[in-house]
Protein backbone atom coordinates (compact mmCIF):
# COMPACT_ATOMS: atom_id res chain seq x y z
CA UNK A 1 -81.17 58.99 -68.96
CA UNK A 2 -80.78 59.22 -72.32
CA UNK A 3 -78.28 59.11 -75.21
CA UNK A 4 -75.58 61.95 -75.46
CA UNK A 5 -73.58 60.43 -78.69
CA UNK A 6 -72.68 57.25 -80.51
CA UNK A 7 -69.75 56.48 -82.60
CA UNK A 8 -69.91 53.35 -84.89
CA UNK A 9 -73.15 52.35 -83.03
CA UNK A 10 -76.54 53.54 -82.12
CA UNK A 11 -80.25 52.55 -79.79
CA UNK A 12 -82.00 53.90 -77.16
CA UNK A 13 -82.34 53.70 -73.56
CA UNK A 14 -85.41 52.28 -71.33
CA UNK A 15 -85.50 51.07 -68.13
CA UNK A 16 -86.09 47.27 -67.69
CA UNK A 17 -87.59 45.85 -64.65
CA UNK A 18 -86.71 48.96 -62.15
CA UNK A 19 -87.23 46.73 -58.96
CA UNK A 20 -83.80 44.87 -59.56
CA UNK A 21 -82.17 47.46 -60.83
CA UNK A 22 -82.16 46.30 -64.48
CA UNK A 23 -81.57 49.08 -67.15
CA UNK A 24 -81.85 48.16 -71.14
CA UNK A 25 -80.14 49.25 -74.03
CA UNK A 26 -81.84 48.86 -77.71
CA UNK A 27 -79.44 48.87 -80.22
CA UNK A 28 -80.94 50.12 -83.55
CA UNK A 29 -77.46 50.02 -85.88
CA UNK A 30 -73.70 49.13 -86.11
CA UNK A 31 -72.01 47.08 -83.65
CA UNK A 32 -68.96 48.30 -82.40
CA UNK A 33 -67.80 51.81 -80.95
CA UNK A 34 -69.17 53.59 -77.58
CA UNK A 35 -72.46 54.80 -76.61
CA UNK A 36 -72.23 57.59 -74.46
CA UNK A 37 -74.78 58.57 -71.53
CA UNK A 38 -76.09 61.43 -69.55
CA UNK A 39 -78.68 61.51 -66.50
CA UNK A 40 -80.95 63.89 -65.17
CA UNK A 41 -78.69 64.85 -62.55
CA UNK A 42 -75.93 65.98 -65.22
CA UNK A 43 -73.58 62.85 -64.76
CA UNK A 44 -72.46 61.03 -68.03
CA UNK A 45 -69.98 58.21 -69.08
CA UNK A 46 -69.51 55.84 -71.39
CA UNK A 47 -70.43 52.18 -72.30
CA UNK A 48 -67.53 50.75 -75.16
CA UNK A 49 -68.01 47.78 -77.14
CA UNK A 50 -64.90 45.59 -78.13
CA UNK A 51 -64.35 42.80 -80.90
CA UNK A 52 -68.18 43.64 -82.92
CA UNK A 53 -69.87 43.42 -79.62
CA UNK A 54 -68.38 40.53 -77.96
CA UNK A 55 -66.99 42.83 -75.26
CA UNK A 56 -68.52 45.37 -73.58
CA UNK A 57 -66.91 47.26 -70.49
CA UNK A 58 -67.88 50.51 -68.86
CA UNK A 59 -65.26 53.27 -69.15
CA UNK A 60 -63.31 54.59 -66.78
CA UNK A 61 -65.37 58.14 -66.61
CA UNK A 62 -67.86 55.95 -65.40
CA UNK A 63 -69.30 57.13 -62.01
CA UNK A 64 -70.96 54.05 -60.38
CA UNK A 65 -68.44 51.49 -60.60
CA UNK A 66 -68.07 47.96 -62.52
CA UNK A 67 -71.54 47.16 -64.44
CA UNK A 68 -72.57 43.83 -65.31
CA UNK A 69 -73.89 43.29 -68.69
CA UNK A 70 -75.90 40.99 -70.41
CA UNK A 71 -75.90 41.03 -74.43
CA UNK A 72 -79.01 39.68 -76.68
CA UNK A 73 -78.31 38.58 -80.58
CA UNK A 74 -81.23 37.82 -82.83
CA UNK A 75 -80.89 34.60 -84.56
CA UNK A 76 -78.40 35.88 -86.98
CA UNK A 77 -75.72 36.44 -84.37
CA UNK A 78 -76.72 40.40 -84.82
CA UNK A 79 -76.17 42.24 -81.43
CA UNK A 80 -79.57 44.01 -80.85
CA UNK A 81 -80.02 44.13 -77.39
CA UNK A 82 -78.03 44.66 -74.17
CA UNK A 83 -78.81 45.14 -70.25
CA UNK A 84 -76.72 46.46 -67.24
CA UNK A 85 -77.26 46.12 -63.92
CA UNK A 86 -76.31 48.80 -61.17
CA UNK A 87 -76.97 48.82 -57.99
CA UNK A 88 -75.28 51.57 -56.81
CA UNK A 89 -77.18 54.00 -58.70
CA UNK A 90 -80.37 52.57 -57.98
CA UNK A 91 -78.99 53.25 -54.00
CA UNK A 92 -77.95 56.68 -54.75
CA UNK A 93 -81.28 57.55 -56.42
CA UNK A 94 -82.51 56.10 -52.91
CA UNK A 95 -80.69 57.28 -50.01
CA UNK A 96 -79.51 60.73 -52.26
CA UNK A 97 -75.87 59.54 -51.82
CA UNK A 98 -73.52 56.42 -51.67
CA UNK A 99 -69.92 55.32 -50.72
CA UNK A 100 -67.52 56.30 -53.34
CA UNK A 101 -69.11 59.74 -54.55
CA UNK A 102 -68.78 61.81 -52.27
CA UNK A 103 -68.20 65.29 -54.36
CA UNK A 104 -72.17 64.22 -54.92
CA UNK A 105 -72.68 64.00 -51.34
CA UNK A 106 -75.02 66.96 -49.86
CA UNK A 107 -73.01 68.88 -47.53
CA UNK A 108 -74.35 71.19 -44.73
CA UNK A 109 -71.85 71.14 -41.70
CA UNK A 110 -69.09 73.18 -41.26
CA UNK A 111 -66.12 72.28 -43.62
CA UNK A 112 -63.44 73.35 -41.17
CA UNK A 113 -64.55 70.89 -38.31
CA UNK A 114 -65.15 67.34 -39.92
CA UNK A 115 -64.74 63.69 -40.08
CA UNK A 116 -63.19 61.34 -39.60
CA UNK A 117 -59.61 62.45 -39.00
CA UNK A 118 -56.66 60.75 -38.28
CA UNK A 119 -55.78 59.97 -34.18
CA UNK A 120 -52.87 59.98 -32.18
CA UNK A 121 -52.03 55.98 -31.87
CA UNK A 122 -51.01 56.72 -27.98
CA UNK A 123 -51.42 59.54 -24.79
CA UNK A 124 -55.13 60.03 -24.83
CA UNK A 125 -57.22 60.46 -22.06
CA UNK A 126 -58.44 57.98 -19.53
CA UNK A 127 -60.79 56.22 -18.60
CA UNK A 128 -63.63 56.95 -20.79
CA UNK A 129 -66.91 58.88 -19.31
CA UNK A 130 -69.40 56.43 -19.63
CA UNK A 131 -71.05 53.07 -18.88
CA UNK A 132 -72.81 50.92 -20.25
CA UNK A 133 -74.71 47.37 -19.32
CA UNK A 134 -77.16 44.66 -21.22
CA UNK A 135 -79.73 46.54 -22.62
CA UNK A 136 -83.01 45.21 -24.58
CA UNK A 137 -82.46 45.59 -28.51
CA UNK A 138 -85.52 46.79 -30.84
CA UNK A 139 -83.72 45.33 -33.86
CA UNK A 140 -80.92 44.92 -36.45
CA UNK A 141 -81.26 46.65 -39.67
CA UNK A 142 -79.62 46.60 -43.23
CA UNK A 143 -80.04 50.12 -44.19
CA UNK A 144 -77.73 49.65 -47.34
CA UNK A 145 -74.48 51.23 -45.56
CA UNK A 146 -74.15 49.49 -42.68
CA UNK A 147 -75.80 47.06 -40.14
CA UNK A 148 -77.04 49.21 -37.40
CA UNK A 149 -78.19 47.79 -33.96
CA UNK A 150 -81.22 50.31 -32.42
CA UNK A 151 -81.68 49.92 -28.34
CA UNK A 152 -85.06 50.01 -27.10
CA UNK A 153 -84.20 51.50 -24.23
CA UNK A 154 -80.56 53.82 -23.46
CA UNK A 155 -77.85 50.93 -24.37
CA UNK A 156 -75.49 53.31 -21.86
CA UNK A 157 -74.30 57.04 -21.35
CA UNK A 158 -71.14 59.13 -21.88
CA UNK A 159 -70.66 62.14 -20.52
CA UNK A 160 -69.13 65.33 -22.35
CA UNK A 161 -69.29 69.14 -21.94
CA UNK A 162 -71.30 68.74 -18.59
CA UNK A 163 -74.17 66.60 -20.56
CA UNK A 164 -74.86 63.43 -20.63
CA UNK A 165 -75.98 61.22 -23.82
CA UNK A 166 -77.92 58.25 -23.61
CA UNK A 167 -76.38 55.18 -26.37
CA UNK A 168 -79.28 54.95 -29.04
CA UNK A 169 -77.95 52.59 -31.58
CA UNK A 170 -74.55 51.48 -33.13
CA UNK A 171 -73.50 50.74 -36.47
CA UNK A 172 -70.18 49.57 -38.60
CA UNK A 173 -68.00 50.96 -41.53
CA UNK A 174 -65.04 48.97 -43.67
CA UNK A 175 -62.45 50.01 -43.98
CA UNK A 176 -62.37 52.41 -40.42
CA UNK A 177 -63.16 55.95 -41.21
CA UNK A 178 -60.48 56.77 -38.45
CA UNK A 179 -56.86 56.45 -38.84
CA UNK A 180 -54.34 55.90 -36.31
CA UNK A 181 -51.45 57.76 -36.61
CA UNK A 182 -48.27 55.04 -37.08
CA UNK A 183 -50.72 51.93 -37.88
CA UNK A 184 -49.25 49.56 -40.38
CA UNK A 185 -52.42 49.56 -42.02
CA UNK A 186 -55.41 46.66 -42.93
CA UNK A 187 -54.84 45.04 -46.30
CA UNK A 188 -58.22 43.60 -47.83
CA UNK A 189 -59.38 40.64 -49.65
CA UNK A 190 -58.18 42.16 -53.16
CA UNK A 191 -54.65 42.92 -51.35
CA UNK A 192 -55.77 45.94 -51.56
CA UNK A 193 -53.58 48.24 -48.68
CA UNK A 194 -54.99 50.94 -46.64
CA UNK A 195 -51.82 52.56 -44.68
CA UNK A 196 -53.35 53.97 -40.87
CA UNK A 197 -56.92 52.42 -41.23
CA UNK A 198 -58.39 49.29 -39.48
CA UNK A 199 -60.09 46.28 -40.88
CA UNK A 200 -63.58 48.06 -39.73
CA UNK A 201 -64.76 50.43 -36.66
CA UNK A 202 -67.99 50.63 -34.82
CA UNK A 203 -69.41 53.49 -33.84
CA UNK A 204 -71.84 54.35 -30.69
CA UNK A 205 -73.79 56.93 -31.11
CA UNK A 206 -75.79 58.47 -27.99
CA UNK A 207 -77.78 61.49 -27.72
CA UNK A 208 -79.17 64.22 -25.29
CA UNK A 209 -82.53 64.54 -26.67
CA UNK A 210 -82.69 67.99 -27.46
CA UNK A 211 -82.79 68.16 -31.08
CA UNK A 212 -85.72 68.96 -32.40
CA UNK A 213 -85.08 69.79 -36.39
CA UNK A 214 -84.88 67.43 -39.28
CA UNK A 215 -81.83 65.20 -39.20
CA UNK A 216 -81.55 65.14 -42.93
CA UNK A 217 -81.15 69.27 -43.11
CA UNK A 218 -79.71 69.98 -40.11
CA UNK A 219 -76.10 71.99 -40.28
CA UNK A 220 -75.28 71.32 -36.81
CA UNK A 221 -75.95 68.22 -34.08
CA UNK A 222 -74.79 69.35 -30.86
CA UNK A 223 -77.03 66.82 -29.16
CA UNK A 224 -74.63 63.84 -30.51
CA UNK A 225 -71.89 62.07 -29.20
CA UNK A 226 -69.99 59.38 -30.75
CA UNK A 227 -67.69 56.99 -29.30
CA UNK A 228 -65.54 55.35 -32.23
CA UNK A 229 -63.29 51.31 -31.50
CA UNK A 230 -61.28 50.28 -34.27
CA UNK A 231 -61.80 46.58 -35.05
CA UNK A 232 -58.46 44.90 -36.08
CA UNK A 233 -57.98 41.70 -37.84
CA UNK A 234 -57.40 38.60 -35.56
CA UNK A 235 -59.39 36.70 -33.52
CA UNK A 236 -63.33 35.29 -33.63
CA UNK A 237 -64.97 37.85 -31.81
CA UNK A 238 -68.56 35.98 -30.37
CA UNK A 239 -69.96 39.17 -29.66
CA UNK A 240 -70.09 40.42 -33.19
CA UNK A 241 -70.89 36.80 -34.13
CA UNK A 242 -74.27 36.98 -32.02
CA UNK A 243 -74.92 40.09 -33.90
CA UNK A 244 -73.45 38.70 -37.75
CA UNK A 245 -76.15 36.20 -36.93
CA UNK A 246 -79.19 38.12 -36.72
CA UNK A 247 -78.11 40.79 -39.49
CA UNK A 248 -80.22 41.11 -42.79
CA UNK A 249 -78.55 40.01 -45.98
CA UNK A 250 -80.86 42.37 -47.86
CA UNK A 251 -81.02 46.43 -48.09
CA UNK A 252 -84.01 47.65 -46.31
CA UNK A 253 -84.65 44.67 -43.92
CA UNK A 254 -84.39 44.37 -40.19
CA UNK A 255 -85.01 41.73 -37.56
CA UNK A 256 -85.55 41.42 -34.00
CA UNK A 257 -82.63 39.89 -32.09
CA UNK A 258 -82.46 35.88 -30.75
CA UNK A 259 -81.67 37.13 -27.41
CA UNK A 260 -82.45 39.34 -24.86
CA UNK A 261 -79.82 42.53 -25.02
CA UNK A 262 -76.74 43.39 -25.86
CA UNK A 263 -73.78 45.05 -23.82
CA UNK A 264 -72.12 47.37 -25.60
CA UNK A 265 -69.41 46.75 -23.15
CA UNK A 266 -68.59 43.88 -24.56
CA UNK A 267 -67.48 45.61 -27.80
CA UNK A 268 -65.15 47.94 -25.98
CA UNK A 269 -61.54 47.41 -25.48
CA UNK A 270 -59.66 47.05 -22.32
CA UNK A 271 -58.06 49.64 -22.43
CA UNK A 272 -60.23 52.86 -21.69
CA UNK A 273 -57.93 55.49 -23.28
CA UNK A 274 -58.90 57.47 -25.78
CA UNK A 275 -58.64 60.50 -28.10
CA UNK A 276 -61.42 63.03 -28.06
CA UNK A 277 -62.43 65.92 -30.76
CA UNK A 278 -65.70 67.77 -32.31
CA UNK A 279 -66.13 67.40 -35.39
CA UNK A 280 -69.22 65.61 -37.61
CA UNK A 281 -71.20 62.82 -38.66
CA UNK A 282 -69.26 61.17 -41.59
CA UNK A 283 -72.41 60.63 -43.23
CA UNK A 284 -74.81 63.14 -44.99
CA UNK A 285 -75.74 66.10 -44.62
CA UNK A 286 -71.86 65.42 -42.56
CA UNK A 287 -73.85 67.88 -39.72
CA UNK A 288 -71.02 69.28 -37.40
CA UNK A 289 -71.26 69.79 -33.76
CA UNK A 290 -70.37 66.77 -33.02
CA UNK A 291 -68.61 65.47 -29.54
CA UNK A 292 -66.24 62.44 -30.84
CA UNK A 293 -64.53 59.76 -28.46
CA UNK A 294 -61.88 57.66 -30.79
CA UNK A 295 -60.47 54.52 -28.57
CA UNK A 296 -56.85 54.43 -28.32
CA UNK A 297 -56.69 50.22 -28.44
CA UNK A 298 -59.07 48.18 -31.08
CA UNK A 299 -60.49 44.60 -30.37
CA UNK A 300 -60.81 42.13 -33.03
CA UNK A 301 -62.63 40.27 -35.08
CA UNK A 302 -61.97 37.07 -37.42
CA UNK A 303 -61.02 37.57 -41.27
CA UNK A 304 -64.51 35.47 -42.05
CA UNK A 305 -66.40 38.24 -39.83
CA UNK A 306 -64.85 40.88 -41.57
CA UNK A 307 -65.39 39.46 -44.96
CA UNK A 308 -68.74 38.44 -43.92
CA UNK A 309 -70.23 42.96 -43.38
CA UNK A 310 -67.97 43.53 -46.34
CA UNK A 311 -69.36 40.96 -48.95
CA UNK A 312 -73.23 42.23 -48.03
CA UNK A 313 -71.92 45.91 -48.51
CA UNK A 314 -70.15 44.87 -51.34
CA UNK A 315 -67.93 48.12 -51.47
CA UNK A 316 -66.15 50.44 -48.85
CA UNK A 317 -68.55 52.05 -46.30
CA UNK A 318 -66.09 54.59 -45.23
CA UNK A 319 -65.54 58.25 -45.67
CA UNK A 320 -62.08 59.89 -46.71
CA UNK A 321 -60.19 61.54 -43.79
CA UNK A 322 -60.28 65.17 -43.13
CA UNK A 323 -58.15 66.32 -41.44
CA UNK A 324 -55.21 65.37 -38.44
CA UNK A 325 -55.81 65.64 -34.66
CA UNK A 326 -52.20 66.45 -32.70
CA UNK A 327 -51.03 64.37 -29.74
CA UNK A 328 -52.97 65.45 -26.84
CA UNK A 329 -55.01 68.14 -29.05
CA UNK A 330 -59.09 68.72 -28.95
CA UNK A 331 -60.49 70.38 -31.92
């Protein structure tokens, strides 16, 4: 990264304790004005400083969010120093994407069948192909997107296009990445409003076994299956609070479960209708191919669970719709 222009103001750029994300700005002259920036991978925006220094914001061209900032004076009161930290950037240099930038997102599925998309609220199909009972768990992880539960062995099966997939792990998003068509909406902790999406939705995702190629370059994944509940605001769900529990507050670590298994049954409305499509994983490389199974009903979970995935995210883990399924359509 370095330093594209300055206005009123001048320094230089080196990074400051990388392994928490700390990034350092030397300021060699002036005090007030904007230092602009530009990365490797062609991105830029702008840091402004306000009332000689006292202020500092980012600008609104800025592509990773709110920065927090940290200024250092010499003993004159003379602004020579100041540091930012950003964690999302230090996650995108990780993972090679993040929530919230997706026209940086690598894409290799087909465009014209992906997800999520919005659902028919009513008239799907019933009851759902598959089963599922208590199953041992290999962990919980905190993979920095989600908190994803892996089976050790097949947590369940669904059936679809005469083959059946075996339930590997499941994992959460927040807001849903479905929408129901006719849904009031979920309004978060900011009052934020989100017309047609749910508080959260889990996703089950099962598998055939016969891929073979690498997940991170494959176009297509006809060996995947997903089965998608919303998860509406409302009551304490123990289920979820067994897993809340056992779930890393830190990117990058897991933990073996406190008990034995886990049904995904458990997790699964009453209601077995449901709404079924192919379209994609809603996460890079967003490979198409895949079978989808959206629930007709949600269950619930507490306000404190909700808030509970959403303040270790820290920011929306869900992808923007794509595109509308009809009442009693398959795509």
């Amino acid at each position: 990264m370095a330093k594209e222009a300055a206005h009123g103001i001048a320094g230089h750029y080196v990074r400051d304790q990388p392994e928490n994300d700390w990034h350092k700005v030397t300021i060699e002259e002036g005090s007030g004005g904007t230092l602009r920036w530009s990365n490797v991978a062609g991105r830029s925006w702008s840091l402004e400083f306000l009332n000689n220094g006292d202020e500092l914001r980012s600008t609104k061209d800025c592509p990773y969010g709110e920065q927090k900032l940290e200024i250092q004076r010499d003993g004159a009161g003379k602004l020579v120093s100041l540091r930012f930290n950003n964690e999302v950037y230090r996650r995108e240099e990780k993972h090679g994407w993040e929530y919230g930038h997706e026209e940086h997102w690598p894409f290799l599925g087909d465009p014209k069948v992906q997800s999520p998309v919005e659902v028919p609220k009513k008239g799907g199909k019933s009851p759902l192909p598959g089963s599922y009972s208590k199953m041992n768990v290999a962990n919980v992880e905190n993979n920095g997107h989600t908190f994803q539960v892996n089976y050790k062995d097949a947590g369940g099966e669904v059936d679809a296009g005469q083959q059946t997939y075996k339930l590997v792990q499941f994992h959460f998003h927040s807001p849903s990445e479905h929408t129901q068509t006719g849904y009031a909406g979920w309004t978060d902790e900011q009052g934020k409003q989100y017309p047609g999406h749910y508080a959260m939705e889990v996703h089950f995702v099962h598998t055939n076994g016969t891929f073979k190629g690498d997940p991170q370059t494959a176009a297509r994944r006809q060996d995947l299956a997903v089965v998608g509940v919303f998860i509406r605001e409302g009551a304490h769900n123990p289920e979820l609070e067994a897993i809340w529990k056992e779930s890393p507050d830190q990117e990058g670590k897991d933990t073996s479960l406190a008990f034995d298994g886990i049904n995904a049954s458990k997790l699964m409305p009453a209601n077995s209708n449901y709404q079924t499509y192919q379209g994609s994983l809603t996460t890079p490389p967003l490979s198409s191919g895949v079978n989808w199974f959206v629930m007709d009903e949600p269950i619930e979970a507490s306000p404190q669970q909700i808030e509970k995935f959403r303040s270790v995210m820290k920011r929306n883990t869900n992808r923007s719709i794509r595109g509308r399924l009809s009442s009693g359509a398959q795509r």
